[in-house]
C-alpha atoms as a PDB file:
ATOM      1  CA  UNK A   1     -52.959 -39.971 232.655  1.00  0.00           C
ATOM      2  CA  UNK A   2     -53.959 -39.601 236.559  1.00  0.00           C
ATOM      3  CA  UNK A   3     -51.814 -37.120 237.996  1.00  0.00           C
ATOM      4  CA  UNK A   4     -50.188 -38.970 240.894  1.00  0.00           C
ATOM      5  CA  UNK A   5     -48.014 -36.527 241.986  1.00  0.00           C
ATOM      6  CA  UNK A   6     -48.032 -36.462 246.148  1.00  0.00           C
ATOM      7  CA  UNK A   7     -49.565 -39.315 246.646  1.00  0.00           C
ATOM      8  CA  UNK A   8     -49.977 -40.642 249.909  1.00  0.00           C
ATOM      9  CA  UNK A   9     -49.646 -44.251 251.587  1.00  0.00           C
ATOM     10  CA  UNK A  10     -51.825 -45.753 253.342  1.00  0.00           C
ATOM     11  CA  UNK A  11     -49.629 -45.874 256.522  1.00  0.00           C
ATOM     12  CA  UNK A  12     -46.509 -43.824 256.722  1.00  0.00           C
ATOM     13  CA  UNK A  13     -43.359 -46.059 256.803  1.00  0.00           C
ATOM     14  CA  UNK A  14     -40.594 -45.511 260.124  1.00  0.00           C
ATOM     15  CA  UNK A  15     -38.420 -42.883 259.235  1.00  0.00           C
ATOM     16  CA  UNK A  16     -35.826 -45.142 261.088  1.00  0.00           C
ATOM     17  CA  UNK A  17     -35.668 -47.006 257.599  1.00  0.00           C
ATOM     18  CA  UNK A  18     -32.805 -46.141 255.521  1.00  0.00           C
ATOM     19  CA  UNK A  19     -33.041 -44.932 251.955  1.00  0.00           C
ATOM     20  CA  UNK A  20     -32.639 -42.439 249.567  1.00  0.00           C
ATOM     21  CA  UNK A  21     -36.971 -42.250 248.080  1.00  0.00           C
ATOM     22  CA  UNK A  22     -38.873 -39.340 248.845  1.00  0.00           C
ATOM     23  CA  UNK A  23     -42.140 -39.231 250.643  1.00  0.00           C
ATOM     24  CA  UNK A  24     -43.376 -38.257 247.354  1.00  0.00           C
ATOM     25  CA  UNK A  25     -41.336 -41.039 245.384  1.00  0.00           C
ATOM     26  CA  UNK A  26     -42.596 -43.409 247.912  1.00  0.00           C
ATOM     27  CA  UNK A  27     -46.181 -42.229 247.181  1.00  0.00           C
ATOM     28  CA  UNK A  28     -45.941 -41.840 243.550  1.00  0.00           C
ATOM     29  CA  UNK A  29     -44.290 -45.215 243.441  1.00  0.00           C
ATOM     30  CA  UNK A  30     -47.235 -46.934 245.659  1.00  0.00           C
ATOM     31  CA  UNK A  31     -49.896 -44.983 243.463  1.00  0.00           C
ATOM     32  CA  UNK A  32     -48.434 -46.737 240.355  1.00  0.00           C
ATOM     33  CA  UNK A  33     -48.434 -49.542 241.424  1.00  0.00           C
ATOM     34  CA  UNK A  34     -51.969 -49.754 242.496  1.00  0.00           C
ATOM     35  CA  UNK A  35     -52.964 -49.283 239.003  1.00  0.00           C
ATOM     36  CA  UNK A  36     -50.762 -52.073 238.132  1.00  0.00           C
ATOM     37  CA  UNK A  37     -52.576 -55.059 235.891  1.00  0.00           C
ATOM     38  CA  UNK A  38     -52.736 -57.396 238.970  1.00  0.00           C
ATOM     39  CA  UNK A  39     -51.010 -58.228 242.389  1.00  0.00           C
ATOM     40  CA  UNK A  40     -47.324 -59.777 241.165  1.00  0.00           C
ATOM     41  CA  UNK A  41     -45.044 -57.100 242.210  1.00  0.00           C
ATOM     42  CA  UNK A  42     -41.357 -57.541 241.601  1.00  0.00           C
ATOM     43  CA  UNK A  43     -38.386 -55.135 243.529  1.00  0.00           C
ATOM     44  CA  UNK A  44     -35.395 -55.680 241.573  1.00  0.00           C
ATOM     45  CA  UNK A  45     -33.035 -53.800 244.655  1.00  0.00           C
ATOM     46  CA  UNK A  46     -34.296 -53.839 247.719  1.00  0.00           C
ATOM     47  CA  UNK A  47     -31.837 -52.437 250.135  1.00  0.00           C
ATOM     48  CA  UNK A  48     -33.509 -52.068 253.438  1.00  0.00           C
ATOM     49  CA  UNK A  49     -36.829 -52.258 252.367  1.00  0.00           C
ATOM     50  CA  UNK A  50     -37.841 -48.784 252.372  1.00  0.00           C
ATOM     51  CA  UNK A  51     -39.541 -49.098 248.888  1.00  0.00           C
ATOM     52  CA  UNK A  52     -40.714 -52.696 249.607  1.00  0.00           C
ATOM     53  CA  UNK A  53     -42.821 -51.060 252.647  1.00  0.00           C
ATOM     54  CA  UNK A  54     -44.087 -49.242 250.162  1.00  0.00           C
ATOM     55  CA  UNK A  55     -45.096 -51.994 247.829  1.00  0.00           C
ATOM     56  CA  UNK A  56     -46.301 -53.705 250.623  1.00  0.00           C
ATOM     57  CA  UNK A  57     -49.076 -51.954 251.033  1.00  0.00           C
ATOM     58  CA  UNK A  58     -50.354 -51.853 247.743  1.00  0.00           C
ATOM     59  CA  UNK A  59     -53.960 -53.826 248.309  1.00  0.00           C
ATOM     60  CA  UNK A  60     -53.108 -57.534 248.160  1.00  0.00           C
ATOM     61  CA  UNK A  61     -49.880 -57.174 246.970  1.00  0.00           C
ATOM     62  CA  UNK A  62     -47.560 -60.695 246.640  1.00  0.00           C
ATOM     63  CA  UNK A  63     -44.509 -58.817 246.128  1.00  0.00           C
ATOM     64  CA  UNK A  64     -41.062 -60.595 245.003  1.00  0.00           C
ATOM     65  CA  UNK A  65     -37.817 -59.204 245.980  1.00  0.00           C
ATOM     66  CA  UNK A  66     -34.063 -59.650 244.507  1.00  0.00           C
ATOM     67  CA  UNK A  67     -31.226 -58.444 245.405  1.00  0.00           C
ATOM     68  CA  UNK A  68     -27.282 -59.558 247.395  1.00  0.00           C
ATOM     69  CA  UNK A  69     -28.280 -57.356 250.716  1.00  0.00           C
ATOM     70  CA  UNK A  70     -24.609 -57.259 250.372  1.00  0.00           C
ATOM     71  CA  UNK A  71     -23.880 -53.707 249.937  1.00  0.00           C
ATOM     72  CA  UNK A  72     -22.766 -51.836 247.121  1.00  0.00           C
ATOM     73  CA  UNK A  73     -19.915 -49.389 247.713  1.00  0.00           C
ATOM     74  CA  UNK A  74     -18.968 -46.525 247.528  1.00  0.00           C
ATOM     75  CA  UNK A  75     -22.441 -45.861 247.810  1.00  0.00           C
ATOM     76  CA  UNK A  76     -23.252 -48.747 250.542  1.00  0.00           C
ATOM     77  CA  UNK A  77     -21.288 -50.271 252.780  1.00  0.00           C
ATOM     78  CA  UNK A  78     -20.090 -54.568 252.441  1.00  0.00           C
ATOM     79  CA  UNK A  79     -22.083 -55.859 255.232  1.00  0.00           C
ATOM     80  CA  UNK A  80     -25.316 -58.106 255.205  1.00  0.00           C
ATOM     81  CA  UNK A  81     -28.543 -56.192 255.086  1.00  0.00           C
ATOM     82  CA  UNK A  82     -30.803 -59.323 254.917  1.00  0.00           C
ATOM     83  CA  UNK A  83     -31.892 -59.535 258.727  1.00  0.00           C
ATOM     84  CA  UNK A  84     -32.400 -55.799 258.691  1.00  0.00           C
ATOM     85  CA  UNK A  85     -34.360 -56.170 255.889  1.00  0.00           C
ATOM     86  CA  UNK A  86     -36.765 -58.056 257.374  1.00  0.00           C
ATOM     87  CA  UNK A  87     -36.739 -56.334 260.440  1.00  0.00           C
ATOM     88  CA  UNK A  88     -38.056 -53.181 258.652  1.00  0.00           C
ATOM     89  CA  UNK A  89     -40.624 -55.127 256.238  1.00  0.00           C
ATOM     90  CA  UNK A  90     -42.078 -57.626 258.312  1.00  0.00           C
ATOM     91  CA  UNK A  91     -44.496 -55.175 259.802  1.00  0.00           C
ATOM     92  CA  UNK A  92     -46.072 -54.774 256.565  1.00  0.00           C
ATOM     93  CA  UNK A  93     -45.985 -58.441 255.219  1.00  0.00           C
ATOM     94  CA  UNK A  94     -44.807 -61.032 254.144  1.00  0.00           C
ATOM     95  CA  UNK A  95     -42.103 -61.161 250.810  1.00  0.00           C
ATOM     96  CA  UNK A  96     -40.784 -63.362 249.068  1.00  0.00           C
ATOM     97  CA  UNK A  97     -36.978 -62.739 249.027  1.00  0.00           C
ATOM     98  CA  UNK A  98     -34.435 -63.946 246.921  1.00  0.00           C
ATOM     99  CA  UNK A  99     -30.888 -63.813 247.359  1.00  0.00           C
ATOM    100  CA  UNK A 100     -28.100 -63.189 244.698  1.00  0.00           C
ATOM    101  CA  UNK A 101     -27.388 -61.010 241.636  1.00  0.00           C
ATOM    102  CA  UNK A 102     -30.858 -59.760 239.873  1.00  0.00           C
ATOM    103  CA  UNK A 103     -28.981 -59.783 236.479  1.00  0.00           C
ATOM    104  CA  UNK A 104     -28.419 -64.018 236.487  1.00  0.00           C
ATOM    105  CA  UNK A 105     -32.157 -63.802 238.551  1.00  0.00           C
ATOM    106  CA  UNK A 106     -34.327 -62.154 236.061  1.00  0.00           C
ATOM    107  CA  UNK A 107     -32.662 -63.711 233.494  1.00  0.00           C
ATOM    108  CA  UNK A 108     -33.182 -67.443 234.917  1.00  0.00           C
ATOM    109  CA  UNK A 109     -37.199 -66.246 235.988  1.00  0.00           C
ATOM    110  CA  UNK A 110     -37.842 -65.303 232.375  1.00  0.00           C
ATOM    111  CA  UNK A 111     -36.240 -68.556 230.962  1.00  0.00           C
ATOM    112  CA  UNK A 112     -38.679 -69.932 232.914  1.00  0.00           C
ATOM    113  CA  UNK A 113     -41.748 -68.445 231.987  1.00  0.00           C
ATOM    114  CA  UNK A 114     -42.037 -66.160 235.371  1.00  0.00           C
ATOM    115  CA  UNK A 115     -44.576 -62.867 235.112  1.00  0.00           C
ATOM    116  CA  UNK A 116     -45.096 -59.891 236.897  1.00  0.00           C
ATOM    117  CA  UNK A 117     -47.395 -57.488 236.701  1.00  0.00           C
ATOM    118  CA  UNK A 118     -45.539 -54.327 238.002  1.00  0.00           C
ATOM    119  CA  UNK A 119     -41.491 -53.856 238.362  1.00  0.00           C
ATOM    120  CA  UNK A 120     -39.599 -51.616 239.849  1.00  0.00           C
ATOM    121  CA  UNK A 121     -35.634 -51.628 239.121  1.00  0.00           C
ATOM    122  CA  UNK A 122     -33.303 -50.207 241.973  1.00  0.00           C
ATOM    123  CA  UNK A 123     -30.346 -51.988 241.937  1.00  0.00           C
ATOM    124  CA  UNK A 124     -26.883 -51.866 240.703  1.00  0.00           C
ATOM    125  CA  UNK A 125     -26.632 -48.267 239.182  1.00  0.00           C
ATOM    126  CA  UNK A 126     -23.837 -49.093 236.514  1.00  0.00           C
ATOM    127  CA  UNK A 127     -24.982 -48.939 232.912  1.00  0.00           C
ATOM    128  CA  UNK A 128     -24.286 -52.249 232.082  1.00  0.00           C
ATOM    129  CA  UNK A 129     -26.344 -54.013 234.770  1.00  0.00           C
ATOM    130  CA  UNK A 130     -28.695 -51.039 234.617  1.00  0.00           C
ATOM    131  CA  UNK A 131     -29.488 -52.368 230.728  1.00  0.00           C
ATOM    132  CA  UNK A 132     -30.232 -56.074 231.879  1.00  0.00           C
ATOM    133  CA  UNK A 133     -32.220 -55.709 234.420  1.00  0.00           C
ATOM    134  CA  UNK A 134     -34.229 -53.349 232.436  1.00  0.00           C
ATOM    135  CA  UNK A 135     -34.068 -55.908 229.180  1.00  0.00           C
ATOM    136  CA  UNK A 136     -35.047 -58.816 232.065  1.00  0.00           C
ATOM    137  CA  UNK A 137     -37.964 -56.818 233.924  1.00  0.00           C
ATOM    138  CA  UNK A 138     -39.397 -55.343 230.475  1.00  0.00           C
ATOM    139  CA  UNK A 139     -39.468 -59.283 229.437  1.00  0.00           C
ATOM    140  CA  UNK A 140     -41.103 -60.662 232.658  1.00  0.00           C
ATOM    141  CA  UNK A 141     -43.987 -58.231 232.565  1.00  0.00           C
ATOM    142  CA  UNK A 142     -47.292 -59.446 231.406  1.00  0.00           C
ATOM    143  CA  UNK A 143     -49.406 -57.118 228.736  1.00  0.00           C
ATOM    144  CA  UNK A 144     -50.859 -53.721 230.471  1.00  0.00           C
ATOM    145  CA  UNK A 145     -47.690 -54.237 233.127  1.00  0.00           C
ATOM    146  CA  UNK A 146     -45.648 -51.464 234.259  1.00  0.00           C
ATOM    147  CA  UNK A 147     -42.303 -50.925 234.533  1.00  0.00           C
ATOM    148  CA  UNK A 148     -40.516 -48.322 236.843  1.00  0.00           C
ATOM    149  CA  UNK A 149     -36.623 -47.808 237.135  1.00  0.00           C
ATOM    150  CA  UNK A 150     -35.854 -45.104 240.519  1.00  0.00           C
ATOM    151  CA  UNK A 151     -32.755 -42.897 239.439  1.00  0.00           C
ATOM    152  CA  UNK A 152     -33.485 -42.011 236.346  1.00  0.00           C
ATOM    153  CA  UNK A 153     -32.955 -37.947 237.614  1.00  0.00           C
ATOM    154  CA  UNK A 154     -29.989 -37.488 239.601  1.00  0.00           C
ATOM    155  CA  UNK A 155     -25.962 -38.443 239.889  1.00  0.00           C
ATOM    156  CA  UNK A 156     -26.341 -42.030 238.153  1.00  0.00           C
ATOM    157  CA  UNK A 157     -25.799 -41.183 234.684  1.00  0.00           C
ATOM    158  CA  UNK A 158     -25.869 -45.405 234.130  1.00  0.00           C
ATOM    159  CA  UNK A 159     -29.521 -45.459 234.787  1.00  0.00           C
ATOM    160  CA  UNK A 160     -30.573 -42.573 232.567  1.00  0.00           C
ATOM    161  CA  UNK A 161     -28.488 -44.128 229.495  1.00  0.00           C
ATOM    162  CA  UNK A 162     -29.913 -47.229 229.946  1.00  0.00           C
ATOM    163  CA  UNK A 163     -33.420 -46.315 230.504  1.00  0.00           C
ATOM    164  CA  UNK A 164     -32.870 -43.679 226.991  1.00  0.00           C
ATOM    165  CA  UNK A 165     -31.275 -46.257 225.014  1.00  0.00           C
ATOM    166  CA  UNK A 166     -34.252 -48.995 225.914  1.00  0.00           C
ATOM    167  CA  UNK A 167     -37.311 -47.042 226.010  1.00  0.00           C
ATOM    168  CA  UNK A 168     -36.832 -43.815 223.698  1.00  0.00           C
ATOM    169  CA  UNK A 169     -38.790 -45.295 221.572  1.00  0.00           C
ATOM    170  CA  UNK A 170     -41.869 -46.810 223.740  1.00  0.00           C
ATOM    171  CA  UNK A 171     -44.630 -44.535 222.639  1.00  0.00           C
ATOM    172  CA  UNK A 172     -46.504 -45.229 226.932  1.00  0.00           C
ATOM    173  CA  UNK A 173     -43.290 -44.339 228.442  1.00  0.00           C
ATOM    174  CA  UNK A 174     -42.571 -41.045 230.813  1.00  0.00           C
ATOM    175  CA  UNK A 175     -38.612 -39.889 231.819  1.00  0.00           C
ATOM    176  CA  UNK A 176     -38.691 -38.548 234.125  1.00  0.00           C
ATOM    177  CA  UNK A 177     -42.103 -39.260 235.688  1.00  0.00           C
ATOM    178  CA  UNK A 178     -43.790 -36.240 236.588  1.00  0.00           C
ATOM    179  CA  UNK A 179     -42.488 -34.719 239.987  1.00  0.00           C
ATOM    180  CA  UNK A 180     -40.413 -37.717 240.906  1.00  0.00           C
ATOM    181  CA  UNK A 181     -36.661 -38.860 239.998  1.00  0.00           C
ATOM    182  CA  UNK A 182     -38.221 -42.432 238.533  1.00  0.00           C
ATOM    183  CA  UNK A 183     -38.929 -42.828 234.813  1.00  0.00           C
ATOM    184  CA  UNK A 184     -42.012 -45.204 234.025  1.00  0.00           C
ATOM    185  CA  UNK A 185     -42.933 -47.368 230.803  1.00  0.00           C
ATOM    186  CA  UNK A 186     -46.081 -48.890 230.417  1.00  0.00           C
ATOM    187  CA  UNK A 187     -46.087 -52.761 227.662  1.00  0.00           C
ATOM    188  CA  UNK A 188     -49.299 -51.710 225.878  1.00  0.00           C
ATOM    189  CA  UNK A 189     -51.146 -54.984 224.691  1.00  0.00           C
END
């Protein structure tokens, strides 16, 4: 495996952009998903868009975004994040954004045949809807796809179980991913 440890985008996203991903994260998490089978990028929590910017930039990248950009609290505020959303990714490109719960989302995209070659899961950090969007992201990734969940290291125990209890098992999987706080599974062919 490529170390990809400090990687670097291409250009460096506003620090005026909310979030909790480190430069490195950010890096790591763009360097991934280069290597990703093809250009179908899904962001399963999108916040702000500090890791969509990210994403973004990933050479012709169609990137597909889910989430309320209501808030979550205690963590975020209730408010709507949508229009700042855009605001922060539009200088990057274009998304395509979908509104509402990723957990009735995913679920609805898979019954419909829907693939992706990369994911990255940053939503709700509560076990149970930690476990389904996992289950639903892990389902709507082609062969050679990659998965990535942010969290995995840190004060959301939800993610962690979720991401143990689903992938201890995957032989191409890495928790925590070198140098970062995301853990990263690979569907093998």
């Amino acid at each position: 495996m490529t170390d990809l440890a400090g990687g670097r985008l291409p250009r460096p996203i506003p620090d005026t952009i909310h979030g909790w991903m480190s430069a490195n994260d950010l890096g790591v998490l763009f360097a991934l998903a280069c290597t990703a089978p093809g250009p179908r990028l899904l962001e399963v929590g999108s916040f702000l868009g500090l890791s969509t910017c990210a994403l973004l930039q990933v050479p012709g990248a169609n990137v597909t975004c889910v989430d309320t950009w209501k808030g979550s609290p205690p963590w975020i505020p209730e408010g709507d994040y949508l229009e700042e959303f855009r605001r922060n990714t539009l200088p990057f490109g274009q998304v395509a954004e979908f509104r509402g719960r990723s957990q009735e989302r995913l679920r609805d995209w898979a019954a419909i045949g829907a693939r992706y070659d990369f994911a990255f899961v940053d939503a709700s950090h509560v076990y149970e809807d930690v476990s389904v969007d996992l289950t639903h992201a892990w389902d709507l990734l082609v062969p050679g796809g990659i998965l990535v969940a942010d969290d995995y290291v840190g004060t959301h125990p939800g993610v962690k179980e979720a991401w143990d209890e689903q992938f201890c098992d995957v032989v191409f999987a890495e928790a925590p991913f070198p140098g970062t706080k995301m853990a990263v599974a690979w569907k093998v062919p």
